[in-house]
PDB file of N, CA and C in Angstrom:
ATOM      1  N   UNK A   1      55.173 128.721 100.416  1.00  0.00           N
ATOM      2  CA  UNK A   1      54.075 129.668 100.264  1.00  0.00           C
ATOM      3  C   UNK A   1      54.498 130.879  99.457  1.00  0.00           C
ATOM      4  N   UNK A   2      56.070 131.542  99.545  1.00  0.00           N
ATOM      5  CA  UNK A   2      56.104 132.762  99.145  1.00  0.00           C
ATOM      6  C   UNK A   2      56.223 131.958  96.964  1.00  0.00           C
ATOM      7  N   UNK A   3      56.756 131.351  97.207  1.00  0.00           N
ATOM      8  CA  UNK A   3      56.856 130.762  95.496  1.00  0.00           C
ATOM      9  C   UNK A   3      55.557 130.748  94.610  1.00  0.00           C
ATOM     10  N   UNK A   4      54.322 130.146  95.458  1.00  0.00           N
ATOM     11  CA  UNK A   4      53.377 129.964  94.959  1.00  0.00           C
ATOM     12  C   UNK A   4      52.399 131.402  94.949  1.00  0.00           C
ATOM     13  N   UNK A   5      53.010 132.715  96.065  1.00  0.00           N
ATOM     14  CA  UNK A   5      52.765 133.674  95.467  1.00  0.00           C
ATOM     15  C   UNK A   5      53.100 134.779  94.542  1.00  0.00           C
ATOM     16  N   UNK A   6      54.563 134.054  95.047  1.00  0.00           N
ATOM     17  CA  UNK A   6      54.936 134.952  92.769  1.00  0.00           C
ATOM     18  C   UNK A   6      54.492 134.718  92.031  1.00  0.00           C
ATOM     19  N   UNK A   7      54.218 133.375  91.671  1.00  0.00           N
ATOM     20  CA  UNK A   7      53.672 132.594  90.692  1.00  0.00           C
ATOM     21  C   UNK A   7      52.333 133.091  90.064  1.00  0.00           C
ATOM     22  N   UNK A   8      51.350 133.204  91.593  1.00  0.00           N
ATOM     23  CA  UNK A   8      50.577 133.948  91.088  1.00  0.00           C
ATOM     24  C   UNK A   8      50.266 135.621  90.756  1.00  0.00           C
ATOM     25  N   UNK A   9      51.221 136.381  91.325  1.00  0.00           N
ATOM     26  CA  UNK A   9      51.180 137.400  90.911  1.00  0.00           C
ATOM     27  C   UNK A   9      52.209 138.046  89.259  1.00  0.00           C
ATOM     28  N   UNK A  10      52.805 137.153  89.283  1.00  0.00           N
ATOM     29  CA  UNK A  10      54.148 136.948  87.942  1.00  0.00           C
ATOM     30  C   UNK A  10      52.575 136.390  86.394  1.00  0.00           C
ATOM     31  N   UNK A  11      51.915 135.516  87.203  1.00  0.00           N
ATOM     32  CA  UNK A  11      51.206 134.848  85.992  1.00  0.00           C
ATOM     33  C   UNK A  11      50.063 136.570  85.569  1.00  0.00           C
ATOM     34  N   UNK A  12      49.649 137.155  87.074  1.00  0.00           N
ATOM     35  CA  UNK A  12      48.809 138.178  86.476  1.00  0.00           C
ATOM     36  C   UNK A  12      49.598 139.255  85.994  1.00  0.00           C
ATOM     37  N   UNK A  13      50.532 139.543  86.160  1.00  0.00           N
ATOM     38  CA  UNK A  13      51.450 140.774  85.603  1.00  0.00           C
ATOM     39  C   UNK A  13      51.537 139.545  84.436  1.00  0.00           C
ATOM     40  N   UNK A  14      51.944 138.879  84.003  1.00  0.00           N
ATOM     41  CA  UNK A  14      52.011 138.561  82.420  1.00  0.00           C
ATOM     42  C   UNK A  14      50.423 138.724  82.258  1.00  0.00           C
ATOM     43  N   UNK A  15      49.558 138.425  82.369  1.00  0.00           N
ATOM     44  CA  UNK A  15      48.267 138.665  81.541  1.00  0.00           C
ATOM     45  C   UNK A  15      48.412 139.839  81.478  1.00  0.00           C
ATOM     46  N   UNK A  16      48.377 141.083  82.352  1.00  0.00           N
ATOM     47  CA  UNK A  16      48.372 142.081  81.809  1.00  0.00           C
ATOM     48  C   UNK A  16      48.676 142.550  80.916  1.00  0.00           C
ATOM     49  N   UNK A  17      50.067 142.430  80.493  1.00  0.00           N
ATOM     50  CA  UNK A  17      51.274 142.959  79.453  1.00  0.00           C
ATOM     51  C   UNK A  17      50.504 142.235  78.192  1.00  0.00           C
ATOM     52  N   UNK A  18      50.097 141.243  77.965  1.00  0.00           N
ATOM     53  CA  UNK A  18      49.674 140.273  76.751  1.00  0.00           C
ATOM     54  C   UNK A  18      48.180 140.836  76.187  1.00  0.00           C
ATOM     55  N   UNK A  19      47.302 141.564  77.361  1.00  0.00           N
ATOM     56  CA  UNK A  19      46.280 142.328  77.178  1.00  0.00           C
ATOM     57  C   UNK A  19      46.469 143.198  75.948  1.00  0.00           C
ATOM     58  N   UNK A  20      47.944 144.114  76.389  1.00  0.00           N
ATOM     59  CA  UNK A  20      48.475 145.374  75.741  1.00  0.00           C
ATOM     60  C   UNK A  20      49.447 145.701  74.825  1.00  0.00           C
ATOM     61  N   UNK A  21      50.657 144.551  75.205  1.00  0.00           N
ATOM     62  CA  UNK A  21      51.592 144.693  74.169  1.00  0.00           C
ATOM     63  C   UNK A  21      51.833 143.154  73.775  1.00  0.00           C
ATOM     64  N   UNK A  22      52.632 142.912  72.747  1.00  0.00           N
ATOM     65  CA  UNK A  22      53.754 141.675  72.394  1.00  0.00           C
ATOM     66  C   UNK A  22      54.043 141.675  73.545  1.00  0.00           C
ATOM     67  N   UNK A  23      55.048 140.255  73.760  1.00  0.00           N
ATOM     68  CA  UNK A  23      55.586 139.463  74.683  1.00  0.00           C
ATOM     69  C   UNK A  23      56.520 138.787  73.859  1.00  0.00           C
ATOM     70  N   UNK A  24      57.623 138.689  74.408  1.00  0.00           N
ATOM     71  CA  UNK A  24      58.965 137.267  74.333  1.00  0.00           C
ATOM     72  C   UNK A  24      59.059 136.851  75.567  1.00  0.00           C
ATOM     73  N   UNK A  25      59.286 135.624  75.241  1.00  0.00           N
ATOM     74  CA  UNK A  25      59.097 134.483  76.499  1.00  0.00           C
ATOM     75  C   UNK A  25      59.998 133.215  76.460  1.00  0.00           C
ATOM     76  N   UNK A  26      60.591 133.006  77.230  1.00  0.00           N
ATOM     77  CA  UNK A  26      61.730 131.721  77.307  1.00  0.00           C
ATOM     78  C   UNK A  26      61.299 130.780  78.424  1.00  0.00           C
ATOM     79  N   UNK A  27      61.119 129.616  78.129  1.00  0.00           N
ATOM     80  CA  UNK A  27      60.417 129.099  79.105  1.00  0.00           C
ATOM     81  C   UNK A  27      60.726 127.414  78.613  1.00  0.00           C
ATOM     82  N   UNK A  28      60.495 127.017  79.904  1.00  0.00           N
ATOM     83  CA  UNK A  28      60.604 125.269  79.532  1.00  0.00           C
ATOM     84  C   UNK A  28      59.578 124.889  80.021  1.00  0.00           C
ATOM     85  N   UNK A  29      59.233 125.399  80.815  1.00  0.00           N
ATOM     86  CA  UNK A  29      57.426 124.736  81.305  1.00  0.00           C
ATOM     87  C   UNK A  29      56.000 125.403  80.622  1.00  0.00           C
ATOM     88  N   UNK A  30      55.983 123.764  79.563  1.00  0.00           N
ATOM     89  CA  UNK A  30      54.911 123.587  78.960  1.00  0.00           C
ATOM     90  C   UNK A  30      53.481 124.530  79.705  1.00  0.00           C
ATOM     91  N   UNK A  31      53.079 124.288  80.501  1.00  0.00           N
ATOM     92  CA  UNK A  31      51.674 124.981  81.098  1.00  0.00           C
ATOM     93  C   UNK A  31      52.022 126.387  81.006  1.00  0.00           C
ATOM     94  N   UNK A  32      53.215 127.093  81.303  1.00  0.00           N
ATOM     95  CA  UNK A  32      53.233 128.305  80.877  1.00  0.00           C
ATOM     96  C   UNK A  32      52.915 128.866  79.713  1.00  0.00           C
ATOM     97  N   UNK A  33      54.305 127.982  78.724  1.00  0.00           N
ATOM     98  CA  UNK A  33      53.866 128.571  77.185  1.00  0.00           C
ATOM     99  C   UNK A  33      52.693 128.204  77.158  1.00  0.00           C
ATOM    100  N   UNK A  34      51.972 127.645  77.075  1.00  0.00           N
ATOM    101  CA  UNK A  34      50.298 127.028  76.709  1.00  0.00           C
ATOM    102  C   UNK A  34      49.509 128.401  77.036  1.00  0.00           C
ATOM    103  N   UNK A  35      50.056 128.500  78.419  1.00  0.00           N
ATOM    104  CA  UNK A  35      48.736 130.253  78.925  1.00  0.00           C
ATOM    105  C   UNK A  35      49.231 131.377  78.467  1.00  0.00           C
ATOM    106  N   UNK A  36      50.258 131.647  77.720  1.00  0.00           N
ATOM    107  CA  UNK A  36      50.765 133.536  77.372  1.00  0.00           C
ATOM    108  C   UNK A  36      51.011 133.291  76.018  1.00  0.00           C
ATOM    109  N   UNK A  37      50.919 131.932  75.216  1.00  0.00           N
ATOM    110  CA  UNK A  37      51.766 131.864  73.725  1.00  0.00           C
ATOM    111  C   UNK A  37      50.904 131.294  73.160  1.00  0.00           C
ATOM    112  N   UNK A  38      50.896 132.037  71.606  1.00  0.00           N
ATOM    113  CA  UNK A  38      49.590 131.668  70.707  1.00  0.00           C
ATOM    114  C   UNK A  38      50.556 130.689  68.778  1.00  0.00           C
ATOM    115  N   UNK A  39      51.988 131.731  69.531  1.00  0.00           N
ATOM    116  CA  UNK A  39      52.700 131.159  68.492  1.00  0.00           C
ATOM    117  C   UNK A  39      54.201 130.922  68.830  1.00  0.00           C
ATOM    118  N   UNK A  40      55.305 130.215  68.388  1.00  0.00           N
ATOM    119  CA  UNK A  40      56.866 129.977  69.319  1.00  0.00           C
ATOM    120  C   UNK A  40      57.647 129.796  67.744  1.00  0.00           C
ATOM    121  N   UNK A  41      59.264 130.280  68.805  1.00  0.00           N
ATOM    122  CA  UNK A  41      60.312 130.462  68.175  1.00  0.00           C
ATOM    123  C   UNK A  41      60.719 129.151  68.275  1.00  0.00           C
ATOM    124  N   UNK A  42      61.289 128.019  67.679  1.00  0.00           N
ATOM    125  CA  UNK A  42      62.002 127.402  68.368  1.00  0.00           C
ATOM    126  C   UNK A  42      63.205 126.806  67.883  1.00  0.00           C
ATOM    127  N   UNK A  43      64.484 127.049  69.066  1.00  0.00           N
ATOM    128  CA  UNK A  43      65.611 126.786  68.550  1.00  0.00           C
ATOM    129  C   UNK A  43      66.481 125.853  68.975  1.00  0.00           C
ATOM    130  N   UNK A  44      66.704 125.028  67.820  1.00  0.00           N
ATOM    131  CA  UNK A  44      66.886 123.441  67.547  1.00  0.00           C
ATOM    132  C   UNK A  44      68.606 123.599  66.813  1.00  0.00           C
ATOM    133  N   UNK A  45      69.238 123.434  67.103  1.00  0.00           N
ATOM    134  CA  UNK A  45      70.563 122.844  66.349  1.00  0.00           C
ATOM    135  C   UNK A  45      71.171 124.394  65.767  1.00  0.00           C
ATOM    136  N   UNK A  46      71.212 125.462  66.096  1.00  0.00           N
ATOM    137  CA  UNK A  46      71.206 126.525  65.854  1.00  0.00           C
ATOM    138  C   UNK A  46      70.477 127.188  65.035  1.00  0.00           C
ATOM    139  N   UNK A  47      69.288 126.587  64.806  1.00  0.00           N
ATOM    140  CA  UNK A  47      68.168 127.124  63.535  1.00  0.00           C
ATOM    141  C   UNK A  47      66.581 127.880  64.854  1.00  0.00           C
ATOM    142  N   UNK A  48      66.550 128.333  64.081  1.00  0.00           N
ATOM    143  CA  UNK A  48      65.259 129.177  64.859  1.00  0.00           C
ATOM    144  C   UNK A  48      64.042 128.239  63.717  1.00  0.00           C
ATOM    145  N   UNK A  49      63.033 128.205  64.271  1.00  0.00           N
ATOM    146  CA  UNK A  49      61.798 127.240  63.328  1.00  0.00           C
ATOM    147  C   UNK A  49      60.586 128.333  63.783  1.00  0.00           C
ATOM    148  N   UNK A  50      60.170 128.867  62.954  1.00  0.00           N
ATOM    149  CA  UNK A  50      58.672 129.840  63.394  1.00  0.00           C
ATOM    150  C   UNK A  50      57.778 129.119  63.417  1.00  0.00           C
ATOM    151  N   UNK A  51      56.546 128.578  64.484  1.00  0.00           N
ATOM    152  CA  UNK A  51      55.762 128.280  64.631  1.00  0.00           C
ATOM    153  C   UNK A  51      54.354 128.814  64.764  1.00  0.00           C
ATOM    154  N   UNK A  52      53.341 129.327  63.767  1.00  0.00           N
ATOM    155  CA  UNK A  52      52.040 130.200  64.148  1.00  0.00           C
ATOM    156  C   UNK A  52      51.382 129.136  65.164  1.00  0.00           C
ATOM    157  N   UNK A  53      51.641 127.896  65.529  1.00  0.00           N
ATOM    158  CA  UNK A  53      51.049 127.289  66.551  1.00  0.00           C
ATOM    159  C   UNK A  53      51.724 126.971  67.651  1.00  0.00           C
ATOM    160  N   UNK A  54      51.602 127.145  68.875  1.00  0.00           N
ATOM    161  CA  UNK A  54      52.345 126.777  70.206  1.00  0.00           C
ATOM    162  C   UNK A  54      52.162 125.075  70.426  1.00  0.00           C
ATOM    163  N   UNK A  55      51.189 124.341  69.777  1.00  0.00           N
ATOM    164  CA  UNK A  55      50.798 123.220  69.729  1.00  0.00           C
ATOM    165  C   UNK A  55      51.974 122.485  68.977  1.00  0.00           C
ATOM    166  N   UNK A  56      52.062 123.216  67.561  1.00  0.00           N
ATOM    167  CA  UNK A  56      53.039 122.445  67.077  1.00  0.00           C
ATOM    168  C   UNK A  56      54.873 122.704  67.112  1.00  0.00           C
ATOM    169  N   UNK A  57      54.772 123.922  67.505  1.00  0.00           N
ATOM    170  CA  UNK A  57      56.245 123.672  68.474  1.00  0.00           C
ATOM    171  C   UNK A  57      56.435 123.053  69.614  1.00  0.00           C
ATOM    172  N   UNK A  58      55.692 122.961  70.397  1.00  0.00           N
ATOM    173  CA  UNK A  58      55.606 121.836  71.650  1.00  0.00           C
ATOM    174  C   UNK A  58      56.218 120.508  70.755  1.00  0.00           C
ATOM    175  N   UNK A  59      55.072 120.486  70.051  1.00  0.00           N
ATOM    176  CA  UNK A  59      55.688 118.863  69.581  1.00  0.00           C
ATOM    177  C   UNK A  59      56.686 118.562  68.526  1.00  0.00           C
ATOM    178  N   UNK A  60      57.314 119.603  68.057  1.00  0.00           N
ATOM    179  CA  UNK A  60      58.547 119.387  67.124  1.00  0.00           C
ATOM    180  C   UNK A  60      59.364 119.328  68.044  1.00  0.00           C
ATOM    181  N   UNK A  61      59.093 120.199  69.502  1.00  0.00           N
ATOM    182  CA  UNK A  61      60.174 120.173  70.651  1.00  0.00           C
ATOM    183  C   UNK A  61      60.440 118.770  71.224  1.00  0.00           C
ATOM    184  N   UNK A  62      59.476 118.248  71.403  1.00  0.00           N
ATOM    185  CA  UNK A  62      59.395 116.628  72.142  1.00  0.00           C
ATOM    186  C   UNK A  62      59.580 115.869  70.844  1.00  0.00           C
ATOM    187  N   UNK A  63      59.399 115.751  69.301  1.00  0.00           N
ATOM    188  CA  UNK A  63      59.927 114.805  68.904  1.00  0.00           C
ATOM    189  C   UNK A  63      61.354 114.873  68.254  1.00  0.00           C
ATOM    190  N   UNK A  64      62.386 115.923  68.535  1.00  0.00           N
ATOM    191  CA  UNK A  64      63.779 115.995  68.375  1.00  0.00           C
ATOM    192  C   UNK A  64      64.392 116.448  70.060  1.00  0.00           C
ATOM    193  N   UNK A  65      64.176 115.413  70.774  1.00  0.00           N
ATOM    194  CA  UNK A  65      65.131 115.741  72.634  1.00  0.00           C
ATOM    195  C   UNK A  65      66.173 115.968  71.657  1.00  0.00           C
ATOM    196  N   UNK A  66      66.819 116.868  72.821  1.00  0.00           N
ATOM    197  CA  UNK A  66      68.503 117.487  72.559  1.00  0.00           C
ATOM    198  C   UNK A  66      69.649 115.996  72.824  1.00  0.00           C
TER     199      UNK A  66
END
């Protein structure tokens, strides 16, 4: 019970902040990035790849597994 209420109070303190300022975010769970990220960094083999879509870093992420 106490997990599932960070969760939800962690998810509304991030909406807030995203209301008002930028955000950086490190995350491995997909449903997260999906709700706070409009665009991703992503770093592959020591290269950073800019993505203006969270859609298509998701899936450059899943079609090169580590």
């Amino acid at each position: 019970m106490g997990d599932a209420a960070f969760v939800k109070k962690a998810s509304a303190a991030f909406r807030s902040l995203t209301d008002r300022a930028g955000l950086i975010m490190v995350s491995h769970a997909e449903a997260t990035l999906r709700e706070f990220c409009t665009s991703a960094i992503w770093l592959h083999q020591g290269q950073a790849h800019w993505f203006d879509s969270i859609d298509d870093a998701l899936r450059a992420h899943k079609e090169h597994p580590v």
